[in-house]
C-alpha atoms as a PDB file:
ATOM      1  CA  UNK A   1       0.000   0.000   0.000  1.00  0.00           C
ATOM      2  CA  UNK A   2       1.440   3.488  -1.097  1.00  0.00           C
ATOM      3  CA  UNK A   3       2.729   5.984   1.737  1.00  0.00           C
ATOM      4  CA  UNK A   4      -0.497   8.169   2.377  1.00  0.00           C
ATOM      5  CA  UNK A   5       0.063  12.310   1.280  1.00  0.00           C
ATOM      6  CA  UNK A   6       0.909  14.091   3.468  1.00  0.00           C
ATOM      7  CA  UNK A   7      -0.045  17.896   2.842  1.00  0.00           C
ATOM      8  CA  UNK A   8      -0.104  20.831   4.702  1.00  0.00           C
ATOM      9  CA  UNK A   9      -4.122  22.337   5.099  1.00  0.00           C
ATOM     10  CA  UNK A  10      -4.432  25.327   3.359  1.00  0.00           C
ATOM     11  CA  UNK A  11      -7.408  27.485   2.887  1.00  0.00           C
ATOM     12  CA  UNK A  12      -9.330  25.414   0.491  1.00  0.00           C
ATOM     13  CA  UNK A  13      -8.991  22.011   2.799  1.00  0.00           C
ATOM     14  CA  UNK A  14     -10.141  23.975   5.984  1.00  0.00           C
ATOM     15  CA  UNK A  15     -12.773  25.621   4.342  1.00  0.00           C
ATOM     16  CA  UNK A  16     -14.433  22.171   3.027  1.00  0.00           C
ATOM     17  CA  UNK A  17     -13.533  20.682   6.587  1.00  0.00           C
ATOM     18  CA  UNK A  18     -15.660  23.696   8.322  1.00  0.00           C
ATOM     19  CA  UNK A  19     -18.368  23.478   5.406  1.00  0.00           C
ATOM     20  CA  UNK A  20     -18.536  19.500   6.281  1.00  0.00           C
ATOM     21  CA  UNK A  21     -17.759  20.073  10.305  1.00  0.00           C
ATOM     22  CA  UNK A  22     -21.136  22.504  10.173  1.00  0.00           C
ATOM     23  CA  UNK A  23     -23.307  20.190   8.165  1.00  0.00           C
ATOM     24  CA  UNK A  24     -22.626  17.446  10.134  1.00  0.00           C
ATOM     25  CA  UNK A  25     -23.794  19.080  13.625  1.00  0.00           C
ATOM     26  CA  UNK A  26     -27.256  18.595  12.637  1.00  0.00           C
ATOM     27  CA  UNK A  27     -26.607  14.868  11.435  1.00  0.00           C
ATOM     28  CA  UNK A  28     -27.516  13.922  15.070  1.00  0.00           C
ATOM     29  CA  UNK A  29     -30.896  16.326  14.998  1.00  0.00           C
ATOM     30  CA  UNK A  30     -31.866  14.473  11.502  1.00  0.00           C
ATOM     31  CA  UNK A  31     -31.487  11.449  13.611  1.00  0.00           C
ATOM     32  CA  UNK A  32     -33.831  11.329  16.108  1.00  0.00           C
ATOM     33  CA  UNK A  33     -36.119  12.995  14.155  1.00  0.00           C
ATOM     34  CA  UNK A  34     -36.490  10.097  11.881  1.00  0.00           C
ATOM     35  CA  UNK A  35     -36.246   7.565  15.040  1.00  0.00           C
ATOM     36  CA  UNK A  36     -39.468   9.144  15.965  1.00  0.00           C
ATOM     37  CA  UNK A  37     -40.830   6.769  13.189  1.00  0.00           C
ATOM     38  CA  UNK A  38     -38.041   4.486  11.943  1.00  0.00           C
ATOM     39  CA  UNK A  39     -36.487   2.006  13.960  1.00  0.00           C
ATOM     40  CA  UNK A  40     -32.333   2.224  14.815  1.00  0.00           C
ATOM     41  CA  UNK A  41     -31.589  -0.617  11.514  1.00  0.00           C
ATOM     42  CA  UNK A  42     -34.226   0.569   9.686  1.00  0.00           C
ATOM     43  CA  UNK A  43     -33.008   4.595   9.677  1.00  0.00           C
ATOM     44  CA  UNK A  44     -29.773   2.846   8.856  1.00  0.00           C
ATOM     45  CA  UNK A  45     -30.889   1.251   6.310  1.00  0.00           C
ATOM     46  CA  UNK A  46     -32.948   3.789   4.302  1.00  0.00           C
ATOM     47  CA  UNK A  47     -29.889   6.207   5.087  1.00  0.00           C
ATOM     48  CA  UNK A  48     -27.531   3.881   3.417  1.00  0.00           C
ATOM     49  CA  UNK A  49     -30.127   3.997   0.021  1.00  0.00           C
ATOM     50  CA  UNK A  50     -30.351   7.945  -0.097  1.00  0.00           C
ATOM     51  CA  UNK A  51     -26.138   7.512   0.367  1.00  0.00           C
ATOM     52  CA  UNK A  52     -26.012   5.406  -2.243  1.00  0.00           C
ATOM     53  CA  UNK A  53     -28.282   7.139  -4.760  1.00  0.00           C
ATOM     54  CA  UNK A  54     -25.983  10.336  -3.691  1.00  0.00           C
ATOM     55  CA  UNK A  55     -22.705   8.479  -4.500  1.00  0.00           C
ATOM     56  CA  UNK A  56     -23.604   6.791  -7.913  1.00  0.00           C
ATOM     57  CA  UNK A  57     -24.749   9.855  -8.940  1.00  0.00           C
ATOM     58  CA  UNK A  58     -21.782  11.781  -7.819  1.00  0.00           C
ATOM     59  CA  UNK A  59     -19.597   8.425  -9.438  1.00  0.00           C
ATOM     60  CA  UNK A  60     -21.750   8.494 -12.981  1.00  0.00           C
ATOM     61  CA  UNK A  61     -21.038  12.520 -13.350  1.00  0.00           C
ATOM     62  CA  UNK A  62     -17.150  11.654 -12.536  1.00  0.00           C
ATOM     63  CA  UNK A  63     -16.968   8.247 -14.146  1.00  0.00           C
ATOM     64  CA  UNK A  64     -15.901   6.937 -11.521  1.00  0.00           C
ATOM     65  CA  UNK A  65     -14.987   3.037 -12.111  1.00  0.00           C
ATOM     66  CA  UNK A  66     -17.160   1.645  -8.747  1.00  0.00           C
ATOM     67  CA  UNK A  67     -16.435  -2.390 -10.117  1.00  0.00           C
ATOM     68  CA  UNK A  68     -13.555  -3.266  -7.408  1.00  0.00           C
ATOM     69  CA  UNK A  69     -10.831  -5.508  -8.534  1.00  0.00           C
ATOM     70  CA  UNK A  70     -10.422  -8.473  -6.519  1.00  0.00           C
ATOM     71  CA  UNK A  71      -7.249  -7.086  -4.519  1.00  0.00           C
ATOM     72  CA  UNK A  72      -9.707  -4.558  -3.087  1.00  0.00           C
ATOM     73  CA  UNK A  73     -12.893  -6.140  -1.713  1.00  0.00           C
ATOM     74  CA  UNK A  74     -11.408  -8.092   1.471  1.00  0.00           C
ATOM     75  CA  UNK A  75     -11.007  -4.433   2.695  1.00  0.00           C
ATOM     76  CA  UNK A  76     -13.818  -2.720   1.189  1.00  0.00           C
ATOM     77  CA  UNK A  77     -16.130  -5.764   3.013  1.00  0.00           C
ATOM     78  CA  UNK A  78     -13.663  -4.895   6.208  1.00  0.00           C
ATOM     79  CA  UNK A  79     -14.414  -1.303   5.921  1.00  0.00           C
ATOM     80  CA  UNK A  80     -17.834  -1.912   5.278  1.00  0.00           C
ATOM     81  CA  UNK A  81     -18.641  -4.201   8.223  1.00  0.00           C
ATOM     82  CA  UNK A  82     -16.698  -1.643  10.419  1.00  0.00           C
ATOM     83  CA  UNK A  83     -19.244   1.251   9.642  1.00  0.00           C
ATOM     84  CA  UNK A  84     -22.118  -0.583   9.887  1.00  0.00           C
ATOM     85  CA  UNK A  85     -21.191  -1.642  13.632  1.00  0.00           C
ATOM     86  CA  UNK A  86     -20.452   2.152  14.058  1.00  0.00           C
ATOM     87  CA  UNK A  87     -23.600   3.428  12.195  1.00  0.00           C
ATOM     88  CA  UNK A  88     -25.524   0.702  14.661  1.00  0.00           C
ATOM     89  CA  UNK A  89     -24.169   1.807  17.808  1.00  0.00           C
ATOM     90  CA  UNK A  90     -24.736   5.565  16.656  1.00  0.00           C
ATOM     91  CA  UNK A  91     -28.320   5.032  16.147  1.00  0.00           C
ATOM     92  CA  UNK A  92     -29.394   2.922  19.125  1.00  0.00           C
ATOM     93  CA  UNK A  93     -27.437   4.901  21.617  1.00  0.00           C
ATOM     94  CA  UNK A  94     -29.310   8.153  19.981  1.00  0.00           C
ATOM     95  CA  UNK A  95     -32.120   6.677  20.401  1.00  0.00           C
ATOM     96  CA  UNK A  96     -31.840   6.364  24.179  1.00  0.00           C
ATOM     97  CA  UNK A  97     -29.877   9.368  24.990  1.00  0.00           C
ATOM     98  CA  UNK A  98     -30.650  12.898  24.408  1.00  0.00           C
ATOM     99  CA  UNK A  99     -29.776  14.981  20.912  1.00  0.00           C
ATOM    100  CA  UNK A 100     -26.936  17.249  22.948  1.00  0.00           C
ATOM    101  CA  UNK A 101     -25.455  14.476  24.574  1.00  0.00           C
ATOM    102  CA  UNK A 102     -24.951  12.494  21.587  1.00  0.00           C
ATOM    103  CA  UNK A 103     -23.470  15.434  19.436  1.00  0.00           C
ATOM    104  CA  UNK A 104     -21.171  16.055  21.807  1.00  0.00           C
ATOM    105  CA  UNK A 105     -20.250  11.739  22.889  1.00  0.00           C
ATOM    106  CA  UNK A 106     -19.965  11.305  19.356  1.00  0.00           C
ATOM    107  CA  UNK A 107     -17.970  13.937  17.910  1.00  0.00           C
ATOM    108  CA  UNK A 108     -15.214  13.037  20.441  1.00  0.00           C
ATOM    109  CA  UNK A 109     -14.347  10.641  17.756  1.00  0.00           C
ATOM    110  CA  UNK A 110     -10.922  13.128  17.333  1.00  0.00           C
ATOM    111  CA  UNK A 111      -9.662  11.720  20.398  1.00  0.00           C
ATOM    112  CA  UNK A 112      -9.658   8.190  19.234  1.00  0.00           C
ATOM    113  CA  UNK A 113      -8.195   9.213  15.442  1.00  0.00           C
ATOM    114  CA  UNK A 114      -5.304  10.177  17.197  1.00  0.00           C
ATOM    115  CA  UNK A 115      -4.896   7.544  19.846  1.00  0.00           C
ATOM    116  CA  UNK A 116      -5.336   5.054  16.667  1.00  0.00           C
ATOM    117  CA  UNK A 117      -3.372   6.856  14.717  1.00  0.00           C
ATOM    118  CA  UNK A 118      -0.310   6.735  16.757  1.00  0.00           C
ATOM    119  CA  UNK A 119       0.080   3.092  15.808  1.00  0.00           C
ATOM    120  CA  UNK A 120      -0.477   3.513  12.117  1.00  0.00           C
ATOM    121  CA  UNK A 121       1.794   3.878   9.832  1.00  0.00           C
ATOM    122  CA  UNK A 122       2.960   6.956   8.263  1.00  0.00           C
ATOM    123  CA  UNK A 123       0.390   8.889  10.324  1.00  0.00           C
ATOM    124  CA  UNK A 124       1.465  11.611  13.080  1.00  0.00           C
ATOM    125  CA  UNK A 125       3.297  10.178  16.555  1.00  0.00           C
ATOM    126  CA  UNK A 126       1.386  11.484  20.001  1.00  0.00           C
ATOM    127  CA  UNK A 127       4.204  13.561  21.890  1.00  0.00           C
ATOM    128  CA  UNK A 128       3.729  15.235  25.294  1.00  0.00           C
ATOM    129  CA  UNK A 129       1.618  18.382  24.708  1.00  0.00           C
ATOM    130  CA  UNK A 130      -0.574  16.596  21.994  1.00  0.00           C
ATOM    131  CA  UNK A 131      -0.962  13.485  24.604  1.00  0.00           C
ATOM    132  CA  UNK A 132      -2.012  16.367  27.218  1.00  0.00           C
ATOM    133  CA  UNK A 133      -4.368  17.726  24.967  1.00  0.00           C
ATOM    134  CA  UNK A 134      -6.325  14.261  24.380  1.00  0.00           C
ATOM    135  CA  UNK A 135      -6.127  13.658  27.958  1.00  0.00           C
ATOM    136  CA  UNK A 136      -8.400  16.583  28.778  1.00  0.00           C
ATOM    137  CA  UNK A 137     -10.923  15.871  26.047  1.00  0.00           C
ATOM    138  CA  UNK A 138     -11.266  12.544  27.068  1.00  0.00           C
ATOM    139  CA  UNK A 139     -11.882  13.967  30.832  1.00  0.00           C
ATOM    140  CA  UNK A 140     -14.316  15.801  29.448  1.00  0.00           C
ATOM    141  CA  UNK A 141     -16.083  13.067  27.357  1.00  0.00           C
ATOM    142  CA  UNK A 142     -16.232  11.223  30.710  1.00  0.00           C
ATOM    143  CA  UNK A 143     -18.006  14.025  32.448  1.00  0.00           C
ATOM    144  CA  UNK A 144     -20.655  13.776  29.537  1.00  0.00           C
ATOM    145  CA  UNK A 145     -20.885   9.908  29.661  1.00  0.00           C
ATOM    146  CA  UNK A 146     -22.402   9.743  33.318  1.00  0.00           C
ATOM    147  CA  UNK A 147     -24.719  12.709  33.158  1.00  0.00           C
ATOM    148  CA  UNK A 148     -28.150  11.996  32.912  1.00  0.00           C
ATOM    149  CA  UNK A 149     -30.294  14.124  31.008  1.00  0.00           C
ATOM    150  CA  UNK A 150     -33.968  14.959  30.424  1.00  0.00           C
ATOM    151  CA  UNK A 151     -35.825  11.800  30.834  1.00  0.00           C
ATOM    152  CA  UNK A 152     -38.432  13.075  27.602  1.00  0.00           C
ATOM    153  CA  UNK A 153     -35.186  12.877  25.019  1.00  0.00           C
ATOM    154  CA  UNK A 154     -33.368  10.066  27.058  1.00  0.00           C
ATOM    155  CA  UNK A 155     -35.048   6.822  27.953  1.00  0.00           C
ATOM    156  CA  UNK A 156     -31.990   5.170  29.150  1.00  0.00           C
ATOM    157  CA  UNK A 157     -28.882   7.621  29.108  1.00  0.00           C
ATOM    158  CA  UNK A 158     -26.144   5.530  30.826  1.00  0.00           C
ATOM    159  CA  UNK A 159     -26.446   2.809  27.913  1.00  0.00           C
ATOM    160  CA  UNK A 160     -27.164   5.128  25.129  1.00  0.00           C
ATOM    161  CA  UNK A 161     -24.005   7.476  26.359  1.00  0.00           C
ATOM    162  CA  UNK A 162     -21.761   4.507  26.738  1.00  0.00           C
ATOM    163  CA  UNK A 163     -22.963   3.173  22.884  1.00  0.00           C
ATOM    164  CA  UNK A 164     -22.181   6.647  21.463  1.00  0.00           C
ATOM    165  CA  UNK A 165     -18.530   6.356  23.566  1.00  0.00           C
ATOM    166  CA  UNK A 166     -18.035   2.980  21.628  1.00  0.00           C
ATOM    167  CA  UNK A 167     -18.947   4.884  17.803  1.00  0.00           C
ATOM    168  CA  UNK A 168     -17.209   7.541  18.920  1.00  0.00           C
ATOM    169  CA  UNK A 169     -14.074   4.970  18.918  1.00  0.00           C
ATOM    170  CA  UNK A 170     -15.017   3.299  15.852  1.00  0.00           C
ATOM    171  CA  UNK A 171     -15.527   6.447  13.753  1.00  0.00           C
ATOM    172  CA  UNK A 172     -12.085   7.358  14.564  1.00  0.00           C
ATOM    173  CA  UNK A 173     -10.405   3.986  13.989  1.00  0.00           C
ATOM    174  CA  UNK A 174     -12.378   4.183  10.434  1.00  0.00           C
ATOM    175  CA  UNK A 175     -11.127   7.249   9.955  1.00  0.00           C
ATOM    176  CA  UNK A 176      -7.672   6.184  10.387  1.00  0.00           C
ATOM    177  CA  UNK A 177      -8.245   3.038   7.928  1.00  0.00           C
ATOM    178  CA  UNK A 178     -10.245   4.983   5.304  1.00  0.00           C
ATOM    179  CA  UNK A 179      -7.224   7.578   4.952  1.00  0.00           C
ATOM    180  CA  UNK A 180      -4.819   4.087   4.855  1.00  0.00           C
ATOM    181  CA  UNK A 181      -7.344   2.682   2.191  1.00  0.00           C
ATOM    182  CA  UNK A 182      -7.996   5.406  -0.168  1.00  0.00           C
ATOM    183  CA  UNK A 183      -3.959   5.784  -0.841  1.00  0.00           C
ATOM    184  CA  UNK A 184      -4.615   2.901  -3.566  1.00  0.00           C
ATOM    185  CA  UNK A 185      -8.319   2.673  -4.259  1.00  0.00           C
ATOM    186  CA  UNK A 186     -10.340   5.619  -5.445  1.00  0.00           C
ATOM    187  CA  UNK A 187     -12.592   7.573  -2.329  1.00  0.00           C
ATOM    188  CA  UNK A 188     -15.941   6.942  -4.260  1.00  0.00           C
ATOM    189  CA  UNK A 189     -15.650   3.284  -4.912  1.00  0.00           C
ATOM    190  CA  UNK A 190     -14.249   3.161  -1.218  1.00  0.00           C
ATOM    191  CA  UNK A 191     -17.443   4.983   0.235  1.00  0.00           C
ATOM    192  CA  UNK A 192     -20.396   3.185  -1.913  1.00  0.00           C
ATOM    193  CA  UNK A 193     -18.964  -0.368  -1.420  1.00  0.00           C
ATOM    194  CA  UNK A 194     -18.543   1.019   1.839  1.00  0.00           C
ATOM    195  CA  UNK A 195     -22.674   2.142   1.989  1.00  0.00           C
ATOM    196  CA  UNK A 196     -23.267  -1.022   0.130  1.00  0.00           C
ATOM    197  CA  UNK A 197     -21.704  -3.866   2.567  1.00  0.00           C
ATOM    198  CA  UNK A 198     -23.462  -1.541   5.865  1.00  0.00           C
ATOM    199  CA  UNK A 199     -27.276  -1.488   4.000  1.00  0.00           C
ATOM    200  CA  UNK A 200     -27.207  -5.305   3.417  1.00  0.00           C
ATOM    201  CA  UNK A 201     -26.084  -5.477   7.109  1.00  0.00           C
ATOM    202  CA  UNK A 202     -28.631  -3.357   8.087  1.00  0.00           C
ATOM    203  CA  UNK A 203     -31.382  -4.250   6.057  1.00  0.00           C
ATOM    204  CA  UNK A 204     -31.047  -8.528   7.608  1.00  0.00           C
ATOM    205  CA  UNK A 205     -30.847  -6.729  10.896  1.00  0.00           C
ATOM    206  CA  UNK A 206     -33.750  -4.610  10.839  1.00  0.00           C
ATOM    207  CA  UNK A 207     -36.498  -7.757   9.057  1.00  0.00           C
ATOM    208  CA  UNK A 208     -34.896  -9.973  12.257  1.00  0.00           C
ATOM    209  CA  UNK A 209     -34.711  -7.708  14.490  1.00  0.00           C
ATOM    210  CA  UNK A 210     -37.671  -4.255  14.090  1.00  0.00           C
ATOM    211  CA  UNK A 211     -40.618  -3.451  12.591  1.00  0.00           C
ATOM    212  CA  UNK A 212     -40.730  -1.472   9.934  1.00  0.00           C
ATOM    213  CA  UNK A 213     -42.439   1.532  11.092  1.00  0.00           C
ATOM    214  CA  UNK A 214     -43.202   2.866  14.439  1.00  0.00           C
ATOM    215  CA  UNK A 215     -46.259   4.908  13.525  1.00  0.00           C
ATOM    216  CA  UNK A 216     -47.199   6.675  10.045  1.00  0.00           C
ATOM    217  CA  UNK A 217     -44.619   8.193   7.882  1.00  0.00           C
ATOM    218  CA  UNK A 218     -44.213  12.397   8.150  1.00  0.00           C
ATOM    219  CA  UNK A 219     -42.403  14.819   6.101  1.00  0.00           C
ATOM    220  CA  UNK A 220     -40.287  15.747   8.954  1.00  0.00           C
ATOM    221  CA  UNK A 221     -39.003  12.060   9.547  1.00  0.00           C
ATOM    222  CA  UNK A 222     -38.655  11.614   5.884  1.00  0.00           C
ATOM    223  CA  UNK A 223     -36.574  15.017   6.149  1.00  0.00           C
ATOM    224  CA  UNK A 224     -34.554  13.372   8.464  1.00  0.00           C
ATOM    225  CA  UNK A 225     -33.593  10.357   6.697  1.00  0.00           C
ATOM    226  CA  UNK A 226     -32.942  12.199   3.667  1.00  0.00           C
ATOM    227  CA  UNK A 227     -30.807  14.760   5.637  1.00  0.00           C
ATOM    228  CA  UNK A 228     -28.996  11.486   6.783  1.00  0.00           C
ATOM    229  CA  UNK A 229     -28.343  10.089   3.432  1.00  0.00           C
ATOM    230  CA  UNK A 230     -28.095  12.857   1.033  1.00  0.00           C
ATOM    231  CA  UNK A 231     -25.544  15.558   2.977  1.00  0.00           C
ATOM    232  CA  UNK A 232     -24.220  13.269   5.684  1.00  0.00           C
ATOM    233  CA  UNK A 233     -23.576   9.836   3.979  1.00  0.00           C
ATOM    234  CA  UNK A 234     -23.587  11.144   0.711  1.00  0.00           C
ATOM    235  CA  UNK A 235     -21.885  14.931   0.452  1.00  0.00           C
ATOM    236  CA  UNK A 236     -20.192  14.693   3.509  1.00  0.00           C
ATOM    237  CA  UNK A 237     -18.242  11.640   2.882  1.00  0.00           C
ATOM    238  CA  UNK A 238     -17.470  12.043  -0.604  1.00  0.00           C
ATOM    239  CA  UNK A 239     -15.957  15.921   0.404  1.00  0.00           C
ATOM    240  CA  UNK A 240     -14.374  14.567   4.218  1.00  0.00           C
ATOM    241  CA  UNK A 241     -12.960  11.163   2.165  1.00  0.00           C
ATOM    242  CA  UNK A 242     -11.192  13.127  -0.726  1.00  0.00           C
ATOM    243  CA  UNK A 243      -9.777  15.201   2.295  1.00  0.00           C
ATOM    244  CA  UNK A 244      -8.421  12.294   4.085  1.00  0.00           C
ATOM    245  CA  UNK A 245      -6.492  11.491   0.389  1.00  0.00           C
ATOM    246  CA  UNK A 246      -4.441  14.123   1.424  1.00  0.00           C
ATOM    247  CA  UNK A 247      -4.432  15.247   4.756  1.00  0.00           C
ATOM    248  CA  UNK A 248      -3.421  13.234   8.357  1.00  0.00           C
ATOM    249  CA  UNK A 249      -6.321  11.924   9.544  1.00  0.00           C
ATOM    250  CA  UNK A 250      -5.562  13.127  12.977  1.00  0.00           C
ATOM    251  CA  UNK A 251      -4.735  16.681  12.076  1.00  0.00           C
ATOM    252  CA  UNK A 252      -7.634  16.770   9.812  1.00  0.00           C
ATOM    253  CA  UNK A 253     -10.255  15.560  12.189  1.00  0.00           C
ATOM    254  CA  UNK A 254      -9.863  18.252  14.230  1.00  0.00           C
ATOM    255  CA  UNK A 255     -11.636  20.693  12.744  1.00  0.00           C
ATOM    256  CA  UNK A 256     -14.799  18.863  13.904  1.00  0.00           C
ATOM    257  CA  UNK A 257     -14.440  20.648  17.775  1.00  0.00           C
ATOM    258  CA  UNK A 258     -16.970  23.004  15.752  1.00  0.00           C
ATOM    259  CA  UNK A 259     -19.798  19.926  15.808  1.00  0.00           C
ATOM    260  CA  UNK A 260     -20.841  20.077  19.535  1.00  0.00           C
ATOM    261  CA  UNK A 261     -21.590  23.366  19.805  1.00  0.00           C
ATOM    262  CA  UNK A 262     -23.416  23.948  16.498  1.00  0.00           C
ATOM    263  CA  UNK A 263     -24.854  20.141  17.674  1.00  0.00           C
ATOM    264  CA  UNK A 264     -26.219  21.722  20.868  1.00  0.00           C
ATOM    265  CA  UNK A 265     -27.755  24.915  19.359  1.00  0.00           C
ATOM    266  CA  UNK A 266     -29.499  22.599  16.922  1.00  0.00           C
ATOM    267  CA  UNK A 267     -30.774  19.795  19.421  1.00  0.00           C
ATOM    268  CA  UNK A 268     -32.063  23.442  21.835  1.00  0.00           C
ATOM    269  CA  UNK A 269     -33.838  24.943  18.841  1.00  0.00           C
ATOM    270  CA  UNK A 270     -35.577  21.897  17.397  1.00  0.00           C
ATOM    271  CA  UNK A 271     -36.067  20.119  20.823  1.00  0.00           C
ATOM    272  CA  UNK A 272     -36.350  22.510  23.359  1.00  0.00           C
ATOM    273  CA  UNK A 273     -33.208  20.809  25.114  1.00  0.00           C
ATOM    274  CA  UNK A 274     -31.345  22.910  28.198  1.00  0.00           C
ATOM    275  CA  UNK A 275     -27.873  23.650  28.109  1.00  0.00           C
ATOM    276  CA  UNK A 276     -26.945  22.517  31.127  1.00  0.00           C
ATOM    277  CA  UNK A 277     -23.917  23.274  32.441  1.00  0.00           C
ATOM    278  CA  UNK A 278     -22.622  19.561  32.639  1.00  0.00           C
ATOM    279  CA  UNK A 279     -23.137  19.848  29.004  1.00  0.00           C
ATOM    280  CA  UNK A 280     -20.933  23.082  28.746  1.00  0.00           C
ATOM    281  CA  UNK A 281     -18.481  22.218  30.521  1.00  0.00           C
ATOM    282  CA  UNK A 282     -17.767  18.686  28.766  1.00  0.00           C
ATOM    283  CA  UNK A 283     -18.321  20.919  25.272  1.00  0.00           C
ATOM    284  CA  UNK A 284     -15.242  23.062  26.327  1.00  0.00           C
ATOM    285  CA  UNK A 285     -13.234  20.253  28.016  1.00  0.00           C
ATOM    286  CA  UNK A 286     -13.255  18.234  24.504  1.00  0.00           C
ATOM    287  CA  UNK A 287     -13.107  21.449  22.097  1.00  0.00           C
ATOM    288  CA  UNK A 288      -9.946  22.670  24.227  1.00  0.00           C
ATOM    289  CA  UNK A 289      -8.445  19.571  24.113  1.00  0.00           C
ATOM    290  CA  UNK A 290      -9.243  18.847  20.617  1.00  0.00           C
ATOM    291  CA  UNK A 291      -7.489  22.573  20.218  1.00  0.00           C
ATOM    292  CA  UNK A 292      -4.431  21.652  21.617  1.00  0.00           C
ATOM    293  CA  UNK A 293      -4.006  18.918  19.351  1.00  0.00           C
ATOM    294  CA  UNK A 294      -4.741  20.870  16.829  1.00  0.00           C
ATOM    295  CA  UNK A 295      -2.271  23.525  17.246  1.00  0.00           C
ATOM    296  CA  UNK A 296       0.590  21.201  18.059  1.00  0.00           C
ATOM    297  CA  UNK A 297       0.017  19.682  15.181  1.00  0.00           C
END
């Protein structure tokens, strides 16, 4: 496997990372607004189909090749099994915890990126002040993880928090092996056989597992799904993947410290959710953290 790029972020790159950062902080909101109707593998799985329509549209306008050869699809069914256990754990622990909560557990991923990324090759080595840095946003994921919040958005918040800690992990280890992986194979093929492997996952899941519908469709879960699939899994990924061609996945990850505030405004002005101060003070404890890195890197 080629030696990943390793370029400095100019403008351009931390423009796009902002543009993506923003649009993802109301990925979460889109969430458990569909959950209101669709069940955890089912929003996955209808996700995954707006996503895909997204990508082979994107991969038809670029003629993009999406046929792998056969020395790519062990890891494109590796990569694709490893987002579908992230994508599951994201939507069952938002579905017991509140909007805020998750938004902030989940966009801690950073943390992990770099922890993971120490180990991996020909990404960025965690020295003193860096290791510092990760230290206090982890602190302050912890102080997040045990809080309990309103029992109207969280049924069970100590399981849903701790599911969100777990994607949180996974999302960066995938970053990590998505910037390793798209060295030799191109992003788009990467991200649709990526969609692909998760919506047949999903899709077994949900007919063993759900019913299909929790009460009657409605434009604003529909909304949600298609939020989901179109700008997250579909807009998102394409723009955040092509990054990752060329930037440390660490490094480049940081820009998302923006999510859990935007994430928080959101979840308050569609759900009426307080900003407690447990909630601030984790914010700033993983944002500063995530800052340090940042800077030392």
């Amino acid at each position: 496997m080629p030696a990943p790029i390793n370029e400095p972020i100019g403008l351009r790159s931390a423009l796009l990372a902002l543009l993506v950062s923003l649009l993802w902080a109301g990925n979460v909101a889109a969430l458990k607004l569909g959950l209101v109707v669709f069940p955890p593998f089912w929003n996955a799985f209808w996700r995954m189909l707006f996503g895909i329509a997204a990508l082979l549209a994107w991969a038809w306008w670029r003629r993009i090749p999406l046929r792998p050869p056969p020395a790519e699809r062990r890891r494109l069914v590796q990569l694709g099994l490893l987002f579908a256990v992230q994508i599951a754990l994201l939507n069952a622990g938002a579905d017991l915890t509140s909007p805020a909560y998750a938004v902030v557990l989940i966009n801690a991923h950073p943390i992990f990126a770099n922890i993971f990324g120490h180990f991996a090759a020909h990404e960025q080595r965690l020295g003193g002040v860096r290791l510092a840095g990760l230290t206090l946003a982890f602190a302050g994921m912890c102080v997040l993880v045990l809080g309990k919040p309103a029992v109207a958005l969280a049924p069970n918040p100590l399981l849903g928090n701790a599911m969100l800690a777990v994607s949180a992990a996974l999302l960066g280890l995938r970053g990590v092996y998505t910037r390793q992986l798209v060295q030799g194979i191109d992003p788009v093929r990467a991200l649709t056989w990526q969609c692909l492997v998760s919506t047949a996952v999903f899709l077994i899941a949900a007919a063993l597992f759900e019913p299909m519908l929790l009460g009657p469709p409605t434009p604003i879960a529909v909304g949600g799904l298609a939020y989901q699939g179109i700008i997250v899994a579909g807009f998102c990924f394409v723009v955040w993947t092509e990054l990752l061609r060329r930037h440390s996945a660490g490094t480049l990850s940081m820009f998302a410290f923006t999510i859990p505030f935007f994430g928080v405004l959101v979840s308050a002005a569609i759900f009426g959710e307080a900003v407690t101060p447990r909630i601030i003070l984790s914010g700033a404890m993983v944002t500063l953290g995530i800052g340090i890195v940042t800077r030392r890197s």
